[in-house]
PDB file of N, CA and C in Angstrom:
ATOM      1  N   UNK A   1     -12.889  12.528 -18.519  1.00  0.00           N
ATOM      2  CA  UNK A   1     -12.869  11.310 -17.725  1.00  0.00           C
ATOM      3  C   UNK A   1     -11.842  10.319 -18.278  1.00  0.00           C
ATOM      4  N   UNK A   2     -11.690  10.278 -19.617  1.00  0.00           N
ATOM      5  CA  UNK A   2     -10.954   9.658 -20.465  1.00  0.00           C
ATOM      6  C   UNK A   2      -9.672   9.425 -20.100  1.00  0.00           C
ATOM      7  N   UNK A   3      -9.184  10.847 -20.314  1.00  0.00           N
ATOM      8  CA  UNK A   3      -7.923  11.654 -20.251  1.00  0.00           C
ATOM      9  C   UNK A   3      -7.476  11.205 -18.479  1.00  0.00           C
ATOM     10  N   UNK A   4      -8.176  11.749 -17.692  1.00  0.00           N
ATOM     11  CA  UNK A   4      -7.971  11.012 -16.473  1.00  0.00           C
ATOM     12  C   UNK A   4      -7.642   9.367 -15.943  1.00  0.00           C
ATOM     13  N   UNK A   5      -7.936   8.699 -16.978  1.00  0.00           N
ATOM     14  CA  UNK A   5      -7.955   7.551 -16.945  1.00  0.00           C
ATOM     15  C   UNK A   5      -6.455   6.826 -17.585  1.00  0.00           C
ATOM     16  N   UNK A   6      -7.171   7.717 -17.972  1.00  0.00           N
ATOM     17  CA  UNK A   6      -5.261   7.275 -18.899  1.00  0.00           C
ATOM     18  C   UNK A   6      -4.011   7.940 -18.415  1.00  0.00           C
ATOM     19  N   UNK A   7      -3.966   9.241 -17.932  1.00  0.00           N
ATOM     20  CA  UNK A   7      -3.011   9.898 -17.260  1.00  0.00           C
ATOM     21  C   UNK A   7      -2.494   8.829 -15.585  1.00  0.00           C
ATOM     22  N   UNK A   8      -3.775   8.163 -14.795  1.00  0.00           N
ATOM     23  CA  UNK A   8      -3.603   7.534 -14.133  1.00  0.00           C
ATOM     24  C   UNK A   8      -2.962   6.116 -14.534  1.00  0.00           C
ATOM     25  N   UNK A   9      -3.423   5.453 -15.516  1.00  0.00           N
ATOM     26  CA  UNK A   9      -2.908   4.263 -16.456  1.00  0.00           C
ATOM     27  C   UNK A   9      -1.153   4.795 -16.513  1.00  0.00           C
ATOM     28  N   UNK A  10      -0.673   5.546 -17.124  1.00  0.00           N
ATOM     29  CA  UNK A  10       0.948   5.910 -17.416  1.00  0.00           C
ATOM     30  C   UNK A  10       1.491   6.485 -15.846  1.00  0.00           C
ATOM     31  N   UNK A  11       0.781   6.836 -14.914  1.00  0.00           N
ATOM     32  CA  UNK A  11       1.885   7.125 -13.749  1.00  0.00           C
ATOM     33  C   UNK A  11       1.658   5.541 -13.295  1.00  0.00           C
ATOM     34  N   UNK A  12       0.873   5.338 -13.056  1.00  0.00           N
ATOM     35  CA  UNK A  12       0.817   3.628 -12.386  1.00  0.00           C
ATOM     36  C   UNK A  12       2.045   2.681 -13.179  1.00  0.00           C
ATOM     37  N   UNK A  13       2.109   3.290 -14.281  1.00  0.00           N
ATOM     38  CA  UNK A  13       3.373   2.459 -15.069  1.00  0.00           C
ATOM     39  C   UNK A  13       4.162   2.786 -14.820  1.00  0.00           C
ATOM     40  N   UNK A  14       4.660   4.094 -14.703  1.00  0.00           N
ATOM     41  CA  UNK A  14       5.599   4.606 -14.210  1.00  0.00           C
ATOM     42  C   UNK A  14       6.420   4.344 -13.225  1.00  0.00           C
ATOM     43  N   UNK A  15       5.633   4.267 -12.167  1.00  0.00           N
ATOM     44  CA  UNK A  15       5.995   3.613 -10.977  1.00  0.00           C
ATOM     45  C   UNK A  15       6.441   2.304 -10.858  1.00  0.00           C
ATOM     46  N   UNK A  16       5.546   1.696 -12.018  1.00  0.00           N
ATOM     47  CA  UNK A  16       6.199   0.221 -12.163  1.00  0.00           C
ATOM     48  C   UNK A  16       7.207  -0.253 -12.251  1.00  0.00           C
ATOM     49  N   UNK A  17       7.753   1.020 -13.313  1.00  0.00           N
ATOM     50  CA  UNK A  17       8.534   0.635 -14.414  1.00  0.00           C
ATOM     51  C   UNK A  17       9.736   0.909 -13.170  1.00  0.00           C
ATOM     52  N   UNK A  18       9.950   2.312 -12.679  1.00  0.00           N
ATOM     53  CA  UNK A  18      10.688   2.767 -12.018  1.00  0.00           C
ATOM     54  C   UNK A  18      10.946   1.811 -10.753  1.00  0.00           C
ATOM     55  N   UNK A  19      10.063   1.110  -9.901  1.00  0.00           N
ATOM     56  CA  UNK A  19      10.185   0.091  -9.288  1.00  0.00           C
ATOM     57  C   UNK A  19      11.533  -0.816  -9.401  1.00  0.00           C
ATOM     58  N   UNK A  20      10.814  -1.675 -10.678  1.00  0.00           N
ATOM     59  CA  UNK A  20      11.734  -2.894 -11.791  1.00  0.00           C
ATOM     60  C   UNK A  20      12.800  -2.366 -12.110  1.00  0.00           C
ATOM     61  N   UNK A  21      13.221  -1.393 -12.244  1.00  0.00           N
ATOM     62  CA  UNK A  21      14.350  -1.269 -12.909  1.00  0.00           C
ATOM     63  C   UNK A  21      15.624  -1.362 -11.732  1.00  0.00           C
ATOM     64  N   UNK A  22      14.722  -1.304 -10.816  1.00  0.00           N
ATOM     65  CA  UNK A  22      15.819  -1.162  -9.338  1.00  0.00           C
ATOM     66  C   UNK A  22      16.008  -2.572  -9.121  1.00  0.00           C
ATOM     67  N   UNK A  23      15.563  -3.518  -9.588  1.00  0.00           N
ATOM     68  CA  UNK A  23      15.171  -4.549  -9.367  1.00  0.00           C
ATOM     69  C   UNK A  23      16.333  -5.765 -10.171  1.00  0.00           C
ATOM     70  N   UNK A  24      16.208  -5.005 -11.810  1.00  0.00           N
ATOM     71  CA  UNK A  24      17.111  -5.659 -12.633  1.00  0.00           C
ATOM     72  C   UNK A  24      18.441  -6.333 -12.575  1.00  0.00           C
ATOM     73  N   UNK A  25      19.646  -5.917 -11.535  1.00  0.00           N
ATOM     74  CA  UNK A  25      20.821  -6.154 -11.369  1.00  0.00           C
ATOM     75  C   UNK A  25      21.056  -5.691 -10.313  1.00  0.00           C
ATOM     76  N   UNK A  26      21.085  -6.887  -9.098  1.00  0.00           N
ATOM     77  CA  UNK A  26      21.328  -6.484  -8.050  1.00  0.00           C
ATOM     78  C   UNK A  26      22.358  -7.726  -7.048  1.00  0.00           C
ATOM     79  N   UNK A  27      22.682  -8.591  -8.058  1.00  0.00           N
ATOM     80  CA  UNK A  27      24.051  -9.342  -7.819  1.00  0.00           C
ATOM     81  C   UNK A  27      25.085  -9.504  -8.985  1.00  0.00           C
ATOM     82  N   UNK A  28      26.309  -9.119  -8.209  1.00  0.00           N
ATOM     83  CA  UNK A  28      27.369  -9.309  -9.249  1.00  0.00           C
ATOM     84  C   UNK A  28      28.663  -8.298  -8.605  1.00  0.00           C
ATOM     85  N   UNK A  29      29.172  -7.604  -9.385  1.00  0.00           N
ATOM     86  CA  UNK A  29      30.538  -7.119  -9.009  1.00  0.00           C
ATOM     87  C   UNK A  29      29.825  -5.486  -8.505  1.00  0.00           C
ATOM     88  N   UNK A  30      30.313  -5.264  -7.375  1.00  0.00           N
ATOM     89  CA  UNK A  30      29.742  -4.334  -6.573  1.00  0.00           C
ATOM     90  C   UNK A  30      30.188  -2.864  -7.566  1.00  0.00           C
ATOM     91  N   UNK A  31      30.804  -2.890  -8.469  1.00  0.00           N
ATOM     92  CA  UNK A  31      31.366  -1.765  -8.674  1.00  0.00           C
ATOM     93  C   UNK A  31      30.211  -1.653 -10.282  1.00  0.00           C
ATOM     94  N   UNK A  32      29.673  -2.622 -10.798  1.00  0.00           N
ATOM     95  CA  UNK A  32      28.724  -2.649 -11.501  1.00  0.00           C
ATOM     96  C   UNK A  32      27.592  -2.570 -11.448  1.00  0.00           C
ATOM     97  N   UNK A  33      26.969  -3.495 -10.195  1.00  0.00           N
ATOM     98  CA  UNK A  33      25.975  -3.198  -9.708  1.00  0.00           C
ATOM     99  C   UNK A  33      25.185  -1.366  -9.119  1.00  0.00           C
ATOM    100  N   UNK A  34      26.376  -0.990  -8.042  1.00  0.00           N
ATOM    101  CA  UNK A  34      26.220   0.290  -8.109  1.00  0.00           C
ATOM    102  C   UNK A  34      26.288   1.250  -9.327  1.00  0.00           C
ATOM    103  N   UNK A  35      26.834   0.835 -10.244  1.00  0.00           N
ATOM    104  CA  UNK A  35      26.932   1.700 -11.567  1.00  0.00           C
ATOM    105  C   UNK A  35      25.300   2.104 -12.383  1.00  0.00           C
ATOM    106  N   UNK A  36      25.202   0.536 -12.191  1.00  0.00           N
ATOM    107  CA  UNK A  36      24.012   0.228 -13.190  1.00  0.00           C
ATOM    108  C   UNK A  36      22.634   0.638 -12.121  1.00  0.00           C
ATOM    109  N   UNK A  37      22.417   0.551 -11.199  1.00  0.00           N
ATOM    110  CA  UNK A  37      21.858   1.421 -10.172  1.00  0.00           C
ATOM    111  C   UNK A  37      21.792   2.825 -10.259  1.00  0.00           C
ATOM    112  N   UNK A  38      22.629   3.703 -10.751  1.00  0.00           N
ATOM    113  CA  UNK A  38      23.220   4.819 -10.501  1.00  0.00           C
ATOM    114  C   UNK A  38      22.251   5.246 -11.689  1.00  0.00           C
ATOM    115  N   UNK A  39      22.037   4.235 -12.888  1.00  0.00           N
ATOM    116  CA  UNK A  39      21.830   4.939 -14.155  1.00  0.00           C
ATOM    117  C   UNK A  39      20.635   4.931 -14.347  1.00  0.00           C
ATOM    118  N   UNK A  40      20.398   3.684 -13.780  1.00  0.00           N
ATOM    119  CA  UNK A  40      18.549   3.579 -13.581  1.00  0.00           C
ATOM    120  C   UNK A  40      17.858   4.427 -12.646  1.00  0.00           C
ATOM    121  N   UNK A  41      18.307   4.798 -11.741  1.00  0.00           N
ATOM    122  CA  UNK A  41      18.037   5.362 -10.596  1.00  0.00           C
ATOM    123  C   UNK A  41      17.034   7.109 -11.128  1.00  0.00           C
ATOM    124  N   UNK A  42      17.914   7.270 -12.673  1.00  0.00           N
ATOM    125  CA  UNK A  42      17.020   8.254 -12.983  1.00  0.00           C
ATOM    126  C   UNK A  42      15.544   8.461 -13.342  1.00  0.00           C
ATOM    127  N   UNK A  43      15.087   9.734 -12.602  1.00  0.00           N
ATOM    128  CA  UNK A  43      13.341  10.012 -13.005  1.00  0.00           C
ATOM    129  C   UNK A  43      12.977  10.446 -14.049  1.00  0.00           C
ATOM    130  N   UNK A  44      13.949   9.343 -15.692  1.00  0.00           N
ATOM    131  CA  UNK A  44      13.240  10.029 -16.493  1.00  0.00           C
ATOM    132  C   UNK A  44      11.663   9.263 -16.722  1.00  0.00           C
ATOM    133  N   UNK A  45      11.417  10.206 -18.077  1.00  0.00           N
ATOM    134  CA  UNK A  45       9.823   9.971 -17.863  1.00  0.00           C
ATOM    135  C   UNK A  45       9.485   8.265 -18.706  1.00  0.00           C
ATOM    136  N   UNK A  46      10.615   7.643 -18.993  1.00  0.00           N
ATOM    137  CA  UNK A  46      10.400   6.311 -19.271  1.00  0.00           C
ATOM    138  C   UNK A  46       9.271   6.359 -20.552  1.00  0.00           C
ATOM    139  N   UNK A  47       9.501   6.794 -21.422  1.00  0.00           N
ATOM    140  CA  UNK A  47       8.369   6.777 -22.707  1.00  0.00           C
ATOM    141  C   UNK A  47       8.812   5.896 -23.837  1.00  0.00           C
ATOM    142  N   UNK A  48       9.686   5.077 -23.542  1.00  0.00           N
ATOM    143  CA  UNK A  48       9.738   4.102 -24.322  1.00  0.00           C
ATOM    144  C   UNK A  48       8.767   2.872 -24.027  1.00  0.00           C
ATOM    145  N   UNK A  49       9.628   2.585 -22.774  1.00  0.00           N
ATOM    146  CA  UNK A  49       8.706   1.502 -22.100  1.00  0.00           C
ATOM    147  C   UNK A  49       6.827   1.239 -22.434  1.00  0.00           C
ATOM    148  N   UNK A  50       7.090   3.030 -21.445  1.00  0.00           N
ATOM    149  CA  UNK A  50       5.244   3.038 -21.742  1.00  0.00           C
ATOM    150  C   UNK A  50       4.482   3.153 -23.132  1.00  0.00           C
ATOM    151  N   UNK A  51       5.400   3.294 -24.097  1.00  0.00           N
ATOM    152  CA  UNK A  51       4.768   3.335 -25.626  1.00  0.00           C
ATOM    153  C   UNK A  51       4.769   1.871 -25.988  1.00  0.00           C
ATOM    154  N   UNK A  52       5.720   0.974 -25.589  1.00  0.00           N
ATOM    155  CA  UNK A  52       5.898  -0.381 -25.464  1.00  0.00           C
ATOM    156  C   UNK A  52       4.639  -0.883 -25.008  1.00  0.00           C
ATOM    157  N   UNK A  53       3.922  -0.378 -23.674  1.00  0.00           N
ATOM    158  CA  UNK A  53       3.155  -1.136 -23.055  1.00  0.00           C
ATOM    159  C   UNK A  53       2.153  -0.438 -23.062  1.00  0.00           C
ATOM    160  N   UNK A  54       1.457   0.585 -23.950  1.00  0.00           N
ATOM    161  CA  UNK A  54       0.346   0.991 -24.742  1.00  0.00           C
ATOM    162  C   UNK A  54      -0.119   0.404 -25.497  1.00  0.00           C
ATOM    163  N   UNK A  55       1.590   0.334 -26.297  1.00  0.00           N
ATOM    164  CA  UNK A  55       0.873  -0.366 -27.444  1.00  0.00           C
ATOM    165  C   UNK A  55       0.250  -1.801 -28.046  1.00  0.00           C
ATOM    166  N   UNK A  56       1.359  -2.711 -26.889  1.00  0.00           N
ATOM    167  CA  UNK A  56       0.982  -3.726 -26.526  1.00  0.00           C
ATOM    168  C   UNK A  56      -0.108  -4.012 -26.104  1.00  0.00           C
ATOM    169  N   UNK A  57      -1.217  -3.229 -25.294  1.00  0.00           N
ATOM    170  CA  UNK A  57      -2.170  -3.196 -24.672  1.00  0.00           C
ATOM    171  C   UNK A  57      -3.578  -2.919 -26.203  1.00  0.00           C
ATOM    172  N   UNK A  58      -2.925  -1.946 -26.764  1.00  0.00           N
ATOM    173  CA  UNK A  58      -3.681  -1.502 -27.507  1.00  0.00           C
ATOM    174  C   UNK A  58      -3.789  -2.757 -28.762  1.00  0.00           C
ATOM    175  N   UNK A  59      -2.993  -3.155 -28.728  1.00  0.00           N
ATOM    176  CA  UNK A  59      -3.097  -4.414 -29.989  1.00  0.00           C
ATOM    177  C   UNK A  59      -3.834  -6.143 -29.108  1.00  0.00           C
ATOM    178  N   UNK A  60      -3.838  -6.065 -28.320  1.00  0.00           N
ATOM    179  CA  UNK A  60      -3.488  -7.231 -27.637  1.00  0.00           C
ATOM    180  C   UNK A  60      -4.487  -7.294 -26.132  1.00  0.00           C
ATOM    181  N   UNK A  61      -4.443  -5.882 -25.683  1.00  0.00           N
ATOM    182  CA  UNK A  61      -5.676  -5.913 -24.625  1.00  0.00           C
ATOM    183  C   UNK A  61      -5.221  -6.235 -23.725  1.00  0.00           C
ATOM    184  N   UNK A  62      -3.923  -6.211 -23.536  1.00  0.00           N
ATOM    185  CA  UNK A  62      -3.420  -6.683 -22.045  1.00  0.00           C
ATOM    186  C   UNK A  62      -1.180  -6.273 -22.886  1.00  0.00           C
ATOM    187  N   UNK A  63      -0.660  -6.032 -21.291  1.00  0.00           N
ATOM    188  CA  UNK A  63       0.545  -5.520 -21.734  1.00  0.00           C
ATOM    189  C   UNK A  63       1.383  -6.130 -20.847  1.00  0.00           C
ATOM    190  N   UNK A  64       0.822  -7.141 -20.385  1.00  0.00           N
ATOM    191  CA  UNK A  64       1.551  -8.153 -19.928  1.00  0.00           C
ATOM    192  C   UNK A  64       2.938  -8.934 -20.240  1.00  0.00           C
ATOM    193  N   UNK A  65       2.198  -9.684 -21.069  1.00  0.00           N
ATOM    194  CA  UNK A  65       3.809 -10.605 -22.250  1.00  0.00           C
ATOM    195  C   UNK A  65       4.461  -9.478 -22.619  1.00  0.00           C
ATOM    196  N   UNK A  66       4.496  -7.837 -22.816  1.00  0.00           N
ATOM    197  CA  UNK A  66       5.480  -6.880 -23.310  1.00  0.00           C
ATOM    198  C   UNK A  66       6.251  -6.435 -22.237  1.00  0.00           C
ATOM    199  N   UNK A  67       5.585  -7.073 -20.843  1.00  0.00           N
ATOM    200  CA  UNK A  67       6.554  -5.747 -19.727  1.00  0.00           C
ATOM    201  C   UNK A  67       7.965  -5.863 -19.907  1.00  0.00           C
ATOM    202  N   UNK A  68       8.455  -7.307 -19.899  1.00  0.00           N
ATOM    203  CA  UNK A  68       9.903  -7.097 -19.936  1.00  0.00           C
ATOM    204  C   UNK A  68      10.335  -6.436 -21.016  1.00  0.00           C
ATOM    205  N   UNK A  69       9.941  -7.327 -22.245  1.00  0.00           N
ATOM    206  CA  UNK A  69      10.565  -6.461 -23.394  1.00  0.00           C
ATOM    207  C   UNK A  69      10.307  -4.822 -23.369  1.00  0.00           C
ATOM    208  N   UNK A  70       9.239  -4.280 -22.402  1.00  0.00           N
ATOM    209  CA  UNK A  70       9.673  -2.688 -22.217  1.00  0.00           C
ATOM    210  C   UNK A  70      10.762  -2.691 -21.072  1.00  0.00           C
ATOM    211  N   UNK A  71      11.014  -2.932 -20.227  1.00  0.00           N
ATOM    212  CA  UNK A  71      12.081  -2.747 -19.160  1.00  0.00           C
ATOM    213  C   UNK A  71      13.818  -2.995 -20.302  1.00  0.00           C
ATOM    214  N   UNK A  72      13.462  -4.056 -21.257  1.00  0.00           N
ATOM    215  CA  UNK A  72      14.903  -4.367 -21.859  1.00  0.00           C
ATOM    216  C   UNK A  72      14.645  -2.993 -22.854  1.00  0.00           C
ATOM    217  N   UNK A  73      14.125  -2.271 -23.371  1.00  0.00           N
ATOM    218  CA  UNK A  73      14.098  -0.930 -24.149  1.00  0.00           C
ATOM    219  C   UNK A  73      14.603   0.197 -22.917  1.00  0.00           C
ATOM    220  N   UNK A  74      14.461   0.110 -22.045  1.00  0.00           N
ATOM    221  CA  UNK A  74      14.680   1.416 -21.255  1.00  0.00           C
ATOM    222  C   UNK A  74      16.299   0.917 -20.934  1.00  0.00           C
ATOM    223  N   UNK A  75      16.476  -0.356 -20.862  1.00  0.00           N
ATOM    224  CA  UNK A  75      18.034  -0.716 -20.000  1.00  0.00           C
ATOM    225  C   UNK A  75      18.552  -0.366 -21.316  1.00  0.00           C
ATOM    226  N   UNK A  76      18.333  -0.692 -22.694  1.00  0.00           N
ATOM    227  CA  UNK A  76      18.884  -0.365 -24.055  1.00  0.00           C
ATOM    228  C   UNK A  76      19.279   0.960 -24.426  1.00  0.00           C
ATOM    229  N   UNK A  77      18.561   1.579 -24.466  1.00  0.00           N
ATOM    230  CA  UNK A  77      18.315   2.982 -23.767  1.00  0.00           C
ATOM    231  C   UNK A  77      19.322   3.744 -23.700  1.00  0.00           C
ATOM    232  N   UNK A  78      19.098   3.613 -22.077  1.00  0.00           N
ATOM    233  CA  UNK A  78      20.064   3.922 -21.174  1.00  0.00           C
ATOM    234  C   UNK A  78      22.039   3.508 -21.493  1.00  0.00           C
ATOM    235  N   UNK A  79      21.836   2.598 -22.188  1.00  0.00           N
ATOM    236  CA  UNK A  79      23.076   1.952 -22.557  1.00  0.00           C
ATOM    237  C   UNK A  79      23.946   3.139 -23.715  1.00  0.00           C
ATOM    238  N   UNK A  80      22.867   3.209 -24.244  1.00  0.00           N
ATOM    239  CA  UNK A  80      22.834   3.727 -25.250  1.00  0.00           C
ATOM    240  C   UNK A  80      23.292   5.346 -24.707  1.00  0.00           C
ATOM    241  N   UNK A  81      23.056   5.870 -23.598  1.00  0.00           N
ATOM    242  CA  UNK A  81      23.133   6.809 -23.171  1.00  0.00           C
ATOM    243  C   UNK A  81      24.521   7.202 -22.544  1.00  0.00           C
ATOM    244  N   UNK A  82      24.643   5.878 -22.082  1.00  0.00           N
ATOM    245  CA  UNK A  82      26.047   5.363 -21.052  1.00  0.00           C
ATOM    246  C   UNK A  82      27.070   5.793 -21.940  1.00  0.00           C
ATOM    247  N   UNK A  83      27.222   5.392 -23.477  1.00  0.00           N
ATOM    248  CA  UNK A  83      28.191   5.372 -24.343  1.00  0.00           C
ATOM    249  C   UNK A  83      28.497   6.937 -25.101  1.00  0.00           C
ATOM    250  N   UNK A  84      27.189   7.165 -25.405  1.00  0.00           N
ATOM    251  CA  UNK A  84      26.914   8.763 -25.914  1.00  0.00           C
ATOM    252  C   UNK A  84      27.596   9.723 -25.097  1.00  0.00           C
ATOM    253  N   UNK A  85      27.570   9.484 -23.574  1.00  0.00           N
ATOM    254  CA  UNK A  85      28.214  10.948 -22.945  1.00  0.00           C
ATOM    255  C   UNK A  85      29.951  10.426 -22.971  1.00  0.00           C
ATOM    256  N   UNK A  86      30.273   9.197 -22.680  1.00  0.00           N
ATOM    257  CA  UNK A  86      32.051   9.251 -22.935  1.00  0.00           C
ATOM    258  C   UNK A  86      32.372   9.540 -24.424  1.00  0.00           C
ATOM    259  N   UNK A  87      31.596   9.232 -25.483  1.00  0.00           N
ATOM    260  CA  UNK A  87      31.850   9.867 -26.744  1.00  0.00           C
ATOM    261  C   UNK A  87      31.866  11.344 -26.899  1.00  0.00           C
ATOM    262  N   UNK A  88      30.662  12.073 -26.534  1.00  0.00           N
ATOM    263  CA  UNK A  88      30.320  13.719 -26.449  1.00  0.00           C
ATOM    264  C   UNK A  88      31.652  14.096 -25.219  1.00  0.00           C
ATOM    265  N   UNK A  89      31.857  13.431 -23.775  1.00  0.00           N
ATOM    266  CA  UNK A  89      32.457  14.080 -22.831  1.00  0.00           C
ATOM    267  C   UNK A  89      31.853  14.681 -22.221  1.00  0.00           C
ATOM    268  N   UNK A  90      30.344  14.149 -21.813  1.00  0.00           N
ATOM    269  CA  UNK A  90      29.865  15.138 -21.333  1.00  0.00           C
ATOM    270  C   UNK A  90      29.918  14.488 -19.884  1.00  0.00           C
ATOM    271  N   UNK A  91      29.701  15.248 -18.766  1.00  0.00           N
ATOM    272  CA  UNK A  91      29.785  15.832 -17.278  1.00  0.00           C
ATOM    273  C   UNK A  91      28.461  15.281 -17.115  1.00  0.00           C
ATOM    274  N   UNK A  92      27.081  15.983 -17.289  1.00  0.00           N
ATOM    275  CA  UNK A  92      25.842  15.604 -16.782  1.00  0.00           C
ATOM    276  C   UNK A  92      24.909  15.269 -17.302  1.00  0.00           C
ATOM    277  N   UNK A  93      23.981  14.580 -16.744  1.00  0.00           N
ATOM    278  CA  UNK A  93      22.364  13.946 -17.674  1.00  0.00           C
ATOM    279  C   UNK A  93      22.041  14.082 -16.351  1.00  0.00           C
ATOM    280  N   UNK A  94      20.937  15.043 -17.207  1.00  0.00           N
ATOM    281  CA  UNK A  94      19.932  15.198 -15.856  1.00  0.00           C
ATOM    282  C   UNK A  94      20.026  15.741 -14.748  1.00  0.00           C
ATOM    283  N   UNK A  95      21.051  16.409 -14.610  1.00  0.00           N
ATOM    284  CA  UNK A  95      21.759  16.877 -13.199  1.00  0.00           C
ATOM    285  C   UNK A  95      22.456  15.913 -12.476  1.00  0.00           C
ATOM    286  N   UNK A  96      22.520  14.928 -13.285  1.00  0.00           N
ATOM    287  CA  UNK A  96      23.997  13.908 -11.942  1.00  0.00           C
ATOM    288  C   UNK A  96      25.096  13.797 -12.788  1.00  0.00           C
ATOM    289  N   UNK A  97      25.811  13.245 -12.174  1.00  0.00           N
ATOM    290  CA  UNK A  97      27.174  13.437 -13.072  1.00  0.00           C
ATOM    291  C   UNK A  97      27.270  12.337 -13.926  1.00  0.00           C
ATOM    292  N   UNK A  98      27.990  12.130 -15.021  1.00  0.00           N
ATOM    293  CA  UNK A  98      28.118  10.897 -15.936  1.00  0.00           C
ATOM    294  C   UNK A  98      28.743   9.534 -15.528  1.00  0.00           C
ATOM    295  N   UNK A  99      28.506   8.530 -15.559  1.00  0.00           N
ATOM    296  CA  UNK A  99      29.084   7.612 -14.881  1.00  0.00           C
ATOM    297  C   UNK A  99      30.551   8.019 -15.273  1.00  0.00           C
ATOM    298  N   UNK A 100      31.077   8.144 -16.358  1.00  0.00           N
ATOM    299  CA  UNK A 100      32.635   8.401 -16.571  1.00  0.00           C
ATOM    300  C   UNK A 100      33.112   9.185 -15.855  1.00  0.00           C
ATOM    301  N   UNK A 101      32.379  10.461 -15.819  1.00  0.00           N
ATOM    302  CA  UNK A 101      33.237  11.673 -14.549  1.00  0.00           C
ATOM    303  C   UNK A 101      32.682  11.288 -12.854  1.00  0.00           C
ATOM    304  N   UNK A 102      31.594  10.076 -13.103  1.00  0.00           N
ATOM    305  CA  UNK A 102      31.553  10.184 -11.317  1.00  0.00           C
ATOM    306  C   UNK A 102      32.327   8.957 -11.087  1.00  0.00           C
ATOM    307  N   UNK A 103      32.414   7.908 -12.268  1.00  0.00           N
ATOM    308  CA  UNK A 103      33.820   7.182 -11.461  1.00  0.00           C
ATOM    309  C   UNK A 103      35.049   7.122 -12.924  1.00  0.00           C
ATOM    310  N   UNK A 104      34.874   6.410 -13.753  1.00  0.00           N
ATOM    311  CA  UNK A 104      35.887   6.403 -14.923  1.00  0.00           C
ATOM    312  C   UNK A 104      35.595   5.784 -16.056  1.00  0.00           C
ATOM    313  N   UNK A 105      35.949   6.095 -17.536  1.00  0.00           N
ATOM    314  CA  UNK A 105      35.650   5.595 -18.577  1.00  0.00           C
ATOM    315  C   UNK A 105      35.869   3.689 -18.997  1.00  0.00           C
ATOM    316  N   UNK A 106      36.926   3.267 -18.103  1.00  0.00           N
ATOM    317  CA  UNK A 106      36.665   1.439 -18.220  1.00  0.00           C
ATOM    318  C   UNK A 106      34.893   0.954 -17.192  1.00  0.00           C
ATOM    319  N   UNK A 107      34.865   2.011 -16.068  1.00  0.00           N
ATOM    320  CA  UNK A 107      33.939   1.566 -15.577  1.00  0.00           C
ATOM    321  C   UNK A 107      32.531   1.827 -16.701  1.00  0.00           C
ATOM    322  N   UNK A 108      32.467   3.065 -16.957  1.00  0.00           N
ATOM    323  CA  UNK A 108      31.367   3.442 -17.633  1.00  0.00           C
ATOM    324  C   UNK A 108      31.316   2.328 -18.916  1.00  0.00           C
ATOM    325  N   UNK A 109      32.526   2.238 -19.714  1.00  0.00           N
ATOM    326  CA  UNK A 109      32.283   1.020 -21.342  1.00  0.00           C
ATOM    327  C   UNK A 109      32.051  -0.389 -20.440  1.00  0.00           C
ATOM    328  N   UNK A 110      32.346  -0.730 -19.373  1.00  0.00           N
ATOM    329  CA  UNK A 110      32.231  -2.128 -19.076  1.00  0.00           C
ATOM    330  C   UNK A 110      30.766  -1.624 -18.503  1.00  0.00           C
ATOM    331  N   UNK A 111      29.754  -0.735 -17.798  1.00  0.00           N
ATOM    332  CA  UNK A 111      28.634  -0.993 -17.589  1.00  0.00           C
ATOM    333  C   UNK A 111      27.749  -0.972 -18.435  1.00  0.00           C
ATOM    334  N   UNK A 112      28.187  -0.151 -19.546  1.00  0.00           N
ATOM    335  CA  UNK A 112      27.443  -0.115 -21.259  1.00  0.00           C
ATOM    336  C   UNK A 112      27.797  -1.739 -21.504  1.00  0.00           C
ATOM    337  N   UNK A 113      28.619  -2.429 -21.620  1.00  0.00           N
ATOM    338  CA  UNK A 113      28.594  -3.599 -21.821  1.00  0.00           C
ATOM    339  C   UNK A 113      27.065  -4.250 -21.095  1.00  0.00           C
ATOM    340  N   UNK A 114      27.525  -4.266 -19.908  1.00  0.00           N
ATOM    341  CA  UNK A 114      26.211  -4.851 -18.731  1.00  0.00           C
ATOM    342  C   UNK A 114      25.334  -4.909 -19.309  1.00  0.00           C
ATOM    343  N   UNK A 115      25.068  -3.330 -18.862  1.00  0.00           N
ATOM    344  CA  UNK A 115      23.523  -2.752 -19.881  1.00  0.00           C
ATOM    345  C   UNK A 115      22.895  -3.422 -20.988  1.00  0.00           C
ATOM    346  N   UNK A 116      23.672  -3.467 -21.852  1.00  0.00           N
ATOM    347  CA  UNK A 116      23.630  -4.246 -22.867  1.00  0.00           C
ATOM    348  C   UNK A 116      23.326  -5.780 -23.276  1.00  0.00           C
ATOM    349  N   UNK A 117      23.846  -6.563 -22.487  1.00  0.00           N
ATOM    350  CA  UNK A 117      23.760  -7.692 -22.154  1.00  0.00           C
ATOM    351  C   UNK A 117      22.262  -7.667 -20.969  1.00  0.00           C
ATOM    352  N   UNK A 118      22.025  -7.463 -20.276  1.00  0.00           N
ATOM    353  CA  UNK A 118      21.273  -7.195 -19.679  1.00  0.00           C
ATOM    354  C   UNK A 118      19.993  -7.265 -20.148  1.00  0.00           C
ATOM    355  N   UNK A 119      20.240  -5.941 -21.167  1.00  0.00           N
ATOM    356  CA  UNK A 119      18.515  -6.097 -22.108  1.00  0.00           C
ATOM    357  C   UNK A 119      18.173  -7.043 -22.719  1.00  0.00           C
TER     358      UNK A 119
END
């Protein structure tokens, strides 16, 4: 019953989380905006966030005052991710293409900038 409870607790976040993140940057230079869209847009399983807002919950009884600071860990993240594949060269995460090979490496370091700033 437990286990059920809690498995329902982390997709409900999930969804949250995945929601908000669409949410984060949605005025500014169209060529950023779509970028930073592009990166969030992925279904990963967001286990930062939700360890963020466990644990918050678990200390505190409510995971409220942590949501953002989990949404700024996943945009961190992700930033973090942005920079890693023009360093490696890599082509894909996740099955989409890298922001560098789906548009170009000033776009990809200036949305790692964003990103960054952002969180």
């Amino acid at each position: 019953m437990k286990l059920n409870i809690m498995n329902n607790t982390i997709t409900t976040l999930q969804k949250k989380i995945h929601s908000d993140l669409k949410k984060i940057y949605n005025t500014g230079p169209t060529s950023l905006v779509e970028t930073f869209n592009y990166v969030m847009s992925g279904k990963g399983k967001r286990i930062r966030p939700i360890l963020t807002l466990l644990t918050s919950k678990s200390l505190f009884g409510n995971y409220k005052k942590s949501y953002n600071a989990a949404l700024a860990i996943e945009v961190l993240h992700n930033f973090t991710l942005v920079h890693d594949d023009i360093m490696d060269d890599d082509s894909l995460r996740h099955g989409k293409k890298t922001v560098h090979k789906k548009w170009d490496v000033p776009t990809a370091v200036l949305l790692g900038d964003t990103m960054l700033a952002k969180s």
